[in-house]
C-alpha atoms as a PDB file:
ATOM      1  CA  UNK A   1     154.997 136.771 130.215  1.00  0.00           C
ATOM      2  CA  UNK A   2     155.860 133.948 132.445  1.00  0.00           C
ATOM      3  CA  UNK A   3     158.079 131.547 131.105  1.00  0.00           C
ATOM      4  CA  UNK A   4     156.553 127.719 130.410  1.00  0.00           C
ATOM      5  CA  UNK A   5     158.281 124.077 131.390  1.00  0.00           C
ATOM      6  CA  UNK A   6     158.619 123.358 128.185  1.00  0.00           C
ATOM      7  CA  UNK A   7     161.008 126.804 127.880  1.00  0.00           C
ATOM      8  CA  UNK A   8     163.097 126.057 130.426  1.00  0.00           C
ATOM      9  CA  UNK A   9     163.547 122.351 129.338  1.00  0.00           C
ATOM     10  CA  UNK A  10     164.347 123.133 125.457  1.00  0.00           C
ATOM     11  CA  UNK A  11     167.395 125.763 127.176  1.00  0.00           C
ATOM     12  CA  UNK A  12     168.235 123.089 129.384  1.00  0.00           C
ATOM     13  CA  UNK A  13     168.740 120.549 126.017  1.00  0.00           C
ATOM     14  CA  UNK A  14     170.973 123.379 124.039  1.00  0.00           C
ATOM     15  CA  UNK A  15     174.137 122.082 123.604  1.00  0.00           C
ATOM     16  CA  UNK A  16     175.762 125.265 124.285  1.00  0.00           C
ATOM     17  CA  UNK A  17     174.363 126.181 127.834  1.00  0.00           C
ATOM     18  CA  UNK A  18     177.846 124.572 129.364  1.00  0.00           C
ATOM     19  CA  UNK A  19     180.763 126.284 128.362  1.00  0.00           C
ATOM     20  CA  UNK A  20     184.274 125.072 128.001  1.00  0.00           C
ATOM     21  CA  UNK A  21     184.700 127.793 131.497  1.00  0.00           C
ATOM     22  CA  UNK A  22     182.584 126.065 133.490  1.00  0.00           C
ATOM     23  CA  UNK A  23     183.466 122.730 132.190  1.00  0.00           C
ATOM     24  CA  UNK A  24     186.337 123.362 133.614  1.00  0.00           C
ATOM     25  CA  UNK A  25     185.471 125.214 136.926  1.00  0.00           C
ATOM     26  CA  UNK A  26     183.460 121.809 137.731  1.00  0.00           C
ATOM     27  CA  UNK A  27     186.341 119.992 137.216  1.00  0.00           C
ATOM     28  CA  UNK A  28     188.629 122.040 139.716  1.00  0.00           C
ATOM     29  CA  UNK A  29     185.934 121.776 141.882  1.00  0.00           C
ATOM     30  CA  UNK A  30     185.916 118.337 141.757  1.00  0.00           C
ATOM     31  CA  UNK A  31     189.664 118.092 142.347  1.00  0.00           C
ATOM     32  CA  UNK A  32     189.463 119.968 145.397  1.00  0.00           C
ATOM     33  CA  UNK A  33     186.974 117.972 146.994  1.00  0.00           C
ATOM     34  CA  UNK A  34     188.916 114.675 146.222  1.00  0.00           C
ATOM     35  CA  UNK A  35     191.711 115.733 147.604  1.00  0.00           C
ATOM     36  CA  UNK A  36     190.148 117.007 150.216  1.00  0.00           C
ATOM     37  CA  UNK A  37     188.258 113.640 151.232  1.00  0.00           C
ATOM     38  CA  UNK A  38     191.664 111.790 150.736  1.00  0.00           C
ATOM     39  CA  UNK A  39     193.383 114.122 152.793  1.00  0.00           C
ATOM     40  CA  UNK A  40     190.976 114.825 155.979  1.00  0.00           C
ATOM     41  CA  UNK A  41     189.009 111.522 155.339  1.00  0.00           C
ATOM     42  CA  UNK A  42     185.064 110.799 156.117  1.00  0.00           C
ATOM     43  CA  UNK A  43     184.277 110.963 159.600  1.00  0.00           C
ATOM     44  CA  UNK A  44     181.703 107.578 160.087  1.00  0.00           C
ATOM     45  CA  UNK A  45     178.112 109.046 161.346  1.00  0.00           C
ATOM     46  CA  UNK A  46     177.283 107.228 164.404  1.00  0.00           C
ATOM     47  CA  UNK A  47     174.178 104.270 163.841  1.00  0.00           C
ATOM     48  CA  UNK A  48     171.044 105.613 163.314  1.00  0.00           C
ATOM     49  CA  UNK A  49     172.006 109.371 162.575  1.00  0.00           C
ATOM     50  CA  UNK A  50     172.369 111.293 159.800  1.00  0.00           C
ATOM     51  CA  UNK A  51     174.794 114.209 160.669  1.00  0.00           C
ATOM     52  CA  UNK A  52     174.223 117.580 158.530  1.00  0.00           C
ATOM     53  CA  UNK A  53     177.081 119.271 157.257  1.00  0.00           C
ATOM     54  CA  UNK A  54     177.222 121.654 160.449  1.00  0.00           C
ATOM     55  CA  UNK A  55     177.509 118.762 162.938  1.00  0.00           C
ATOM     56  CA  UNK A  56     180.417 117.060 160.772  1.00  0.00           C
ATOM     57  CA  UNK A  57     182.293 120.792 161.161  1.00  0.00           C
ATOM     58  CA  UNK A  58     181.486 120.509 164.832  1.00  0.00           C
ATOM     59  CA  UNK A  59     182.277 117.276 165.603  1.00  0.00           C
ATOM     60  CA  UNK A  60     185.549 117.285 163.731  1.00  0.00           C
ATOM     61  CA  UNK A  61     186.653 120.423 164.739  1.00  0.00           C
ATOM     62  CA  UNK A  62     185.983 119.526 168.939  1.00  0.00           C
ATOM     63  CA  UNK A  63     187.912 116.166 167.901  1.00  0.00           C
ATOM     64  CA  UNK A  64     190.883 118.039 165.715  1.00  0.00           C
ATOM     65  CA  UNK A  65     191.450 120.331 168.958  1.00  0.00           C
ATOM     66  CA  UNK A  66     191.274 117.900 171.324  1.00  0.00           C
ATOM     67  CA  UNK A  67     193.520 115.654 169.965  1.00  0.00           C
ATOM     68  CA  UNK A  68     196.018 118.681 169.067  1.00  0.00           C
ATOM     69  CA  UNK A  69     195.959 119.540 173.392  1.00  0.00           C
ATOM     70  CA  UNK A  70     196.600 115.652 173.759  1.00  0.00           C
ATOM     71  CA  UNK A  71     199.886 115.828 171.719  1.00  0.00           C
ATOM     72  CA  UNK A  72     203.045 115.042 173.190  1.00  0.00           C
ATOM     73  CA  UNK A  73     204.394 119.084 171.904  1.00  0.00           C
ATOM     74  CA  UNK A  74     201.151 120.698 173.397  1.00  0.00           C
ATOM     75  CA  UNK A  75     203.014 122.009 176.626  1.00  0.00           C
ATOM     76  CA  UNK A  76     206.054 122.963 173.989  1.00  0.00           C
ATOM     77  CA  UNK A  77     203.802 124.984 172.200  1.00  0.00           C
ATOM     78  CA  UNK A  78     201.699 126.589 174.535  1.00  0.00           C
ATOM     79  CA  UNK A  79     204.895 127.679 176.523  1.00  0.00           C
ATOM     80  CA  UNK A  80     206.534 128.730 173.463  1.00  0.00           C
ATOM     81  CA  UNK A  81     203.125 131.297 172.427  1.00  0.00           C
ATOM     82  CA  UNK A  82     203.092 132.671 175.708  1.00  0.00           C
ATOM     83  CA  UNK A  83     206.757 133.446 175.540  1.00  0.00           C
ATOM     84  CA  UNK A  84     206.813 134.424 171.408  1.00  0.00           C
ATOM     85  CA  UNK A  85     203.163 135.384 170.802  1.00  0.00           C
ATOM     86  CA  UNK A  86     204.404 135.342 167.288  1.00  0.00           C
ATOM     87  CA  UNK A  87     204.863 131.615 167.134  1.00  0.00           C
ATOM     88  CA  UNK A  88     202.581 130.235 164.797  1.00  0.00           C
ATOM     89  CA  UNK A  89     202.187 126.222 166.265  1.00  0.00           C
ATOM     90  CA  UNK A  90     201.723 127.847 169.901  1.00  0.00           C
ATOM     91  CA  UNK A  91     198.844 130.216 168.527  1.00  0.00           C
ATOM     92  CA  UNK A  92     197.212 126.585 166.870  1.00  0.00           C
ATOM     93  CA  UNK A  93     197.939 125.069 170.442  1.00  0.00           C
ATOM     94  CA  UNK A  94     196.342 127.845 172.147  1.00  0.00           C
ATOM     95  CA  UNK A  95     193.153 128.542 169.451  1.00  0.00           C
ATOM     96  CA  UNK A  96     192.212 124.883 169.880  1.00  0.00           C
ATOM     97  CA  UNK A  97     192.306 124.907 173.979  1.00  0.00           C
ATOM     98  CA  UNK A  98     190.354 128.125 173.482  1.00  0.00           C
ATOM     99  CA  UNK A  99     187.709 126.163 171.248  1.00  0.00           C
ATOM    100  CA  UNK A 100     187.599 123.478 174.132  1.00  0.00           C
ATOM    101  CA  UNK A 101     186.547 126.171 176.640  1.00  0.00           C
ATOM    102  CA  UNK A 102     183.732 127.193 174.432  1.00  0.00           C
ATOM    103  CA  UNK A 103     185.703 130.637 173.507  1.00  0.00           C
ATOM    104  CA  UNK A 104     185.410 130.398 169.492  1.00  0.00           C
ATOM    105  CA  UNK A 105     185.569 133.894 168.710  1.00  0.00           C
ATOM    106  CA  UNK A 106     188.999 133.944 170.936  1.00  0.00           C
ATOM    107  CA  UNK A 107     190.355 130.780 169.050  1.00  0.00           C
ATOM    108  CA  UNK A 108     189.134 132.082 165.665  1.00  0.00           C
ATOM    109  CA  UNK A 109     191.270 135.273 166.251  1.00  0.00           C
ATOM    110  CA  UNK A 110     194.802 132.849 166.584  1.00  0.00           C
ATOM    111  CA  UNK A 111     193.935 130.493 164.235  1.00  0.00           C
ATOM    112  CA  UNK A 112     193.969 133.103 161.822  1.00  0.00           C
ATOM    113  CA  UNK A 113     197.280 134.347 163.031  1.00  0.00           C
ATOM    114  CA  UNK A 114     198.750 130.648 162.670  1.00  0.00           C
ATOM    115  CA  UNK A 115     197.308 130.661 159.130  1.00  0.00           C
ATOM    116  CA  UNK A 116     198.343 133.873 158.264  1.00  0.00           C
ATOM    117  CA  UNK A 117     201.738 132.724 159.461  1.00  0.00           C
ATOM    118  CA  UNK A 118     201.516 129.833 156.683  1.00  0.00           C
ATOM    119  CA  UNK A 119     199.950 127.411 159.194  1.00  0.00           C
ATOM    120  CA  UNK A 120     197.781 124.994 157.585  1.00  0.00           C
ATOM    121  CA  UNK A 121     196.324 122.941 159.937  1.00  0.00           C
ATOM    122  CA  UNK A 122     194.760 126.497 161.663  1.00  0.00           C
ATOM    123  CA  UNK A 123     193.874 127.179 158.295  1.00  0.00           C
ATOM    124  CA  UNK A 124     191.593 123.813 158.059  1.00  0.00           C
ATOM    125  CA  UNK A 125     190.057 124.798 161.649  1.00  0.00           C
ATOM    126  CA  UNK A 126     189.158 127.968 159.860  1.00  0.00           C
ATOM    127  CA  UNK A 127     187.715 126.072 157.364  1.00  0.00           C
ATOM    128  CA  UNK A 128     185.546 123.840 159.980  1.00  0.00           C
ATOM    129  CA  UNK A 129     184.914 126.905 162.563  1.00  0.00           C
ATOM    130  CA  UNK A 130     183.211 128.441 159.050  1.00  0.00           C
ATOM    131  CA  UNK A 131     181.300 125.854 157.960  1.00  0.00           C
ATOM    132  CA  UNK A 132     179.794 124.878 161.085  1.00  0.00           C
ATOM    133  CA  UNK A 133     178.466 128.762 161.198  1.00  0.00           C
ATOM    134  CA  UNK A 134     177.027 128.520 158.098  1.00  0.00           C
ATOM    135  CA  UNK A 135     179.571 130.538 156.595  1.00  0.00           C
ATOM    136  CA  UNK A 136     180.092 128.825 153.366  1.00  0.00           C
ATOM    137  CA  UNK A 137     181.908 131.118 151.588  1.00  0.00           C
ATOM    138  CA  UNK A 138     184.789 131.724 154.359  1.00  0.00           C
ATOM    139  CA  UNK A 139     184.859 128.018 154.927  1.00  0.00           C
ATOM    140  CA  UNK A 140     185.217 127.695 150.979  1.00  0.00           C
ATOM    141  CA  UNK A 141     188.190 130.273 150.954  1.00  0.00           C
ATOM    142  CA  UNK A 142     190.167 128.951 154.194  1.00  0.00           C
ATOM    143  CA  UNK A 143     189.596 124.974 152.491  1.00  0.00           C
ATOM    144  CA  UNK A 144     191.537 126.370 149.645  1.00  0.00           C
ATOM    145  CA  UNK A 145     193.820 128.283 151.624  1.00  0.00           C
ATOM    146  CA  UNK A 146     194.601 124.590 153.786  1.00  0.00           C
ATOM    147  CA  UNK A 147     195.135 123.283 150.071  1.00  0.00           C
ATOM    148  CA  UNK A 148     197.539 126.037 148.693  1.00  0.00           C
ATOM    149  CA  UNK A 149     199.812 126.298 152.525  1.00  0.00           C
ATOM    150  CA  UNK A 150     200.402 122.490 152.762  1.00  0.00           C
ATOM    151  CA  UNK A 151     199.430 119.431 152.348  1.00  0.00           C
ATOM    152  CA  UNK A 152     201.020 118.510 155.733  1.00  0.00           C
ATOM    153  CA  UNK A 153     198.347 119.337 157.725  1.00  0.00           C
ATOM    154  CA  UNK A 154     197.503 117.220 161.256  1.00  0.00           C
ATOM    155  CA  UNK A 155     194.392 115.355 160.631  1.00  0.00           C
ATOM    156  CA  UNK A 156     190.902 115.339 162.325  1.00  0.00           C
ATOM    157  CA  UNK A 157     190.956 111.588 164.501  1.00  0.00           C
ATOM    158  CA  UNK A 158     189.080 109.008 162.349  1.00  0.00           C
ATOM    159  CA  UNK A 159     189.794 106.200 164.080  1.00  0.00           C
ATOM    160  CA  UNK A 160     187.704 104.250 166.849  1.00  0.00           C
ATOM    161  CA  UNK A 161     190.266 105.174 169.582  1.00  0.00           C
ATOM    162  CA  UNK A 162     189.451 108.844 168.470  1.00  0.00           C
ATOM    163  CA  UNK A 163     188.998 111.010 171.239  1.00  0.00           C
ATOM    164  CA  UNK A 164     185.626 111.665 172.416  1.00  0.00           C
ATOM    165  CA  UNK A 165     184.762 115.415 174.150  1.00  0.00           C
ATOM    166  CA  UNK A 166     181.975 116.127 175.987  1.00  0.00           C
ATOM    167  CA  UNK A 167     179.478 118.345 175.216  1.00  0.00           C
ATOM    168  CA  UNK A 168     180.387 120.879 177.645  1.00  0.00           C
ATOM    169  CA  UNK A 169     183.862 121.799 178.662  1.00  0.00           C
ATOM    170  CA  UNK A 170     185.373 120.857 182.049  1.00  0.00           C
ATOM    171  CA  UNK A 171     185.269 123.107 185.292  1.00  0.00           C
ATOM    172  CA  UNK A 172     189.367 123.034 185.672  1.00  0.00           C
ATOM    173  CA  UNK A 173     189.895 123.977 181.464  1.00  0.00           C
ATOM    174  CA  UNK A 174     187.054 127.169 181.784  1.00  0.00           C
ATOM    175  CA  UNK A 175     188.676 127.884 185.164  1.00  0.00           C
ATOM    176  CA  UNK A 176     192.317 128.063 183.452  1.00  0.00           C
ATOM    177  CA  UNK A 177     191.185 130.423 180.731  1.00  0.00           C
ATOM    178  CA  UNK A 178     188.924 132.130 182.787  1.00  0.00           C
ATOM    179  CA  UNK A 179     192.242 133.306 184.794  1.00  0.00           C
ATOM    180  CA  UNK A 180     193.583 134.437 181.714  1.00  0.00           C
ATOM    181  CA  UNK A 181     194.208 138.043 180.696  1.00  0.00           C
ATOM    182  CA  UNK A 182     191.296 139.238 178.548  1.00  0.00           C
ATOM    183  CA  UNK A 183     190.901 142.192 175.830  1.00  0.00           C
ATOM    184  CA  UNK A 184     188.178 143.026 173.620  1.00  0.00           C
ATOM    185  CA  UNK A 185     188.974 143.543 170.330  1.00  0.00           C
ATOM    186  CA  UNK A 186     186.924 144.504 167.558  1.00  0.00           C
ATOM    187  CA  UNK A 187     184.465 143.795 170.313  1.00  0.00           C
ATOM    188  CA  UNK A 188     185.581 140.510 170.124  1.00  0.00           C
ATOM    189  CA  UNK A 189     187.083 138.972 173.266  1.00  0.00           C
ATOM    190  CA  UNK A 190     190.684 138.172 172.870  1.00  0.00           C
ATOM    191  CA  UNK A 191     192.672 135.954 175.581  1.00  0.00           C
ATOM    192  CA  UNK A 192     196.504 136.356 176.304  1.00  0.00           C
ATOM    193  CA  UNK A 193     198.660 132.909 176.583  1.00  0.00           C
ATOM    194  CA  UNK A 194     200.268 132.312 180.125  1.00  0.00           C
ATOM    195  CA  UNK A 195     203.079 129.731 181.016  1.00  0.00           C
ATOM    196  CA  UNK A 196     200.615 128.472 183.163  1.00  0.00           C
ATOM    197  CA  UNK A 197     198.680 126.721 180.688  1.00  0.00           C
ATOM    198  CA  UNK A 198     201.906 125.111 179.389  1.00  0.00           C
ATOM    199  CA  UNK A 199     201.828 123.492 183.505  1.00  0.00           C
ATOM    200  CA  UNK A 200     198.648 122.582 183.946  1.00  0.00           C
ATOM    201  CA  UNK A 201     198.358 120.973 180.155  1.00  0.00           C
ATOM    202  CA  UNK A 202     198.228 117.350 180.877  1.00  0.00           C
ATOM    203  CA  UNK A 203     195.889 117.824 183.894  1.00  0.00           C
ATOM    204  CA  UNK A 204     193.670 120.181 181.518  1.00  0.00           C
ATOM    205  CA  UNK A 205     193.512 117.767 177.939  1.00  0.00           C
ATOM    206  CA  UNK A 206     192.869 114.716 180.493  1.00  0.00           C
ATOM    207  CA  UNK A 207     189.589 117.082 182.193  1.00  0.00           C
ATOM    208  CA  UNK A 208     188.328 117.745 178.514  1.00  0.00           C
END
C-alpha cells in the first residue's frame, strides 16, 4: 500500500531518524567544504550569469592551467619532464599545456602521475577535470585527496588581472603538441614531453 504525506512527515518528526553517525558525517562534510572555499576561494560569476557547477570547474580549471604555463618555472619544468618523465611539477606543467590544447584525456593521464607522486595542486585539477564531467564522485575523492597531500597547493586566479583564455586554443600551442610524440594507451591518447616545449614556452602561454 502506498505510503501517505502524513507517513512520511510523522518519520521525518522522529527524533531518532539522525544519528550521532551522520551527525557527524555532516559535520566533516562541512569542514571540507570550508576549507575548501578558504583555500581555492569563490570565483565571481560574471554580471548577468549564473554559472552551474560545470562551468565554475571549467572556467577555473582553463584559468589554473593557464596561469601555471605563465609562471616564471614553466620552461624549468617542462624541460625538467621531458628530461625525468618522473618529475612530478614537470608532469603538472605539461598536463595543464595539454588541457590548453584541448587534449584532456592526455593531461588527465599526468596529472594523475603528479598526484600520485604527492602533487597536490594536479590533484585539485583532478578534482576540477571531474567535476566539470559530471563525475562527482572522482571529483569528490581527488578534493579530498588535494586536502590530505597539502595544503600548499597553487591557487586558481581570482583576481581581476586573472588571466583570461579563449575559448579555443591557439594555432602555434595545437601546432606544438601536435608535433609531439603520441601513444594510445588504454585507448587513450598519451603525448610524450619534448625540450622543445621548454623553448617555445613563453611564445606558446603568450598565444593562449
Amino acid at each position: 500500500m502506498p505510503r501517505s504525506i502524513d507517513d512520511y512527515l510523522d518519520q521525518a518528526a522522529l527524533a531518532d531518524t539522525v544519528t550521532d553517525a551522520d551527525l557527524d558525517a555532516l559535520h566533516r562534510e562541512i569542514v571540507r567544504d570550508v576549507t575548501a572555499t578558504l583555500m581555492f576561494g569563490a570565483r565571481p560569476a560574471p554580471e548577468g550569469h549564473y554559472p552551474t557547477a560545470l562551468d565554475g570547474a571549467e572556467q577555473a580549471l582553463m584559468a589554473l592551467s593557464a596561469e601555471l604555463i605563465h609562471s616564471t618555472k614553466a620552461a624549468e619544468h617542462l624541460a625538467r619532464i621531458a628530461d625525468a618523465p618522473s618529475d612530478a611539477d614537470g608532469a603538472l606543467h605539461f598536463g595543464c599545456l595539454l588541457n590548453l590544447a584541448q587534449e584532456p584525456d592526455s593531461a588527465l593521464w599526468w596529472w594523475q602521475f603528479a598526484a600520485g607522486a604527492g602533487n597536490a595542486t594536479a590533484a585539485y585539477c583532478l578534482h576540477l577535470h571531474h567535476l566539470l564531467r559530471g563525475e562527482l564522485r572522482d571529483a569528490d575523492h581527488w578534493a579530498h585527496q588535494t586536502l590530505d597531500l597539502d595544503t600548499d597547493i597553487h591557487l586558481t586566479p581570482t583576481t581581476p588581472t586573472a588571466i583570461r583564455c579563449p575559448a579555443h586554443p591557439a594555432p602555434a600551442l595545437r601546432e606544438a603538441v601536435g608535433r609531439l610524440k603520441v601513444e594510445e594507451l588504454a585507448g587513450a591518447p598519451f603525448h610524450h614531453p619534448d625540450r622543445r616545449l621548454a623553448d617555445q614556452i613563453e611564445e606558446l602561454a603568450d598565444a593562449c
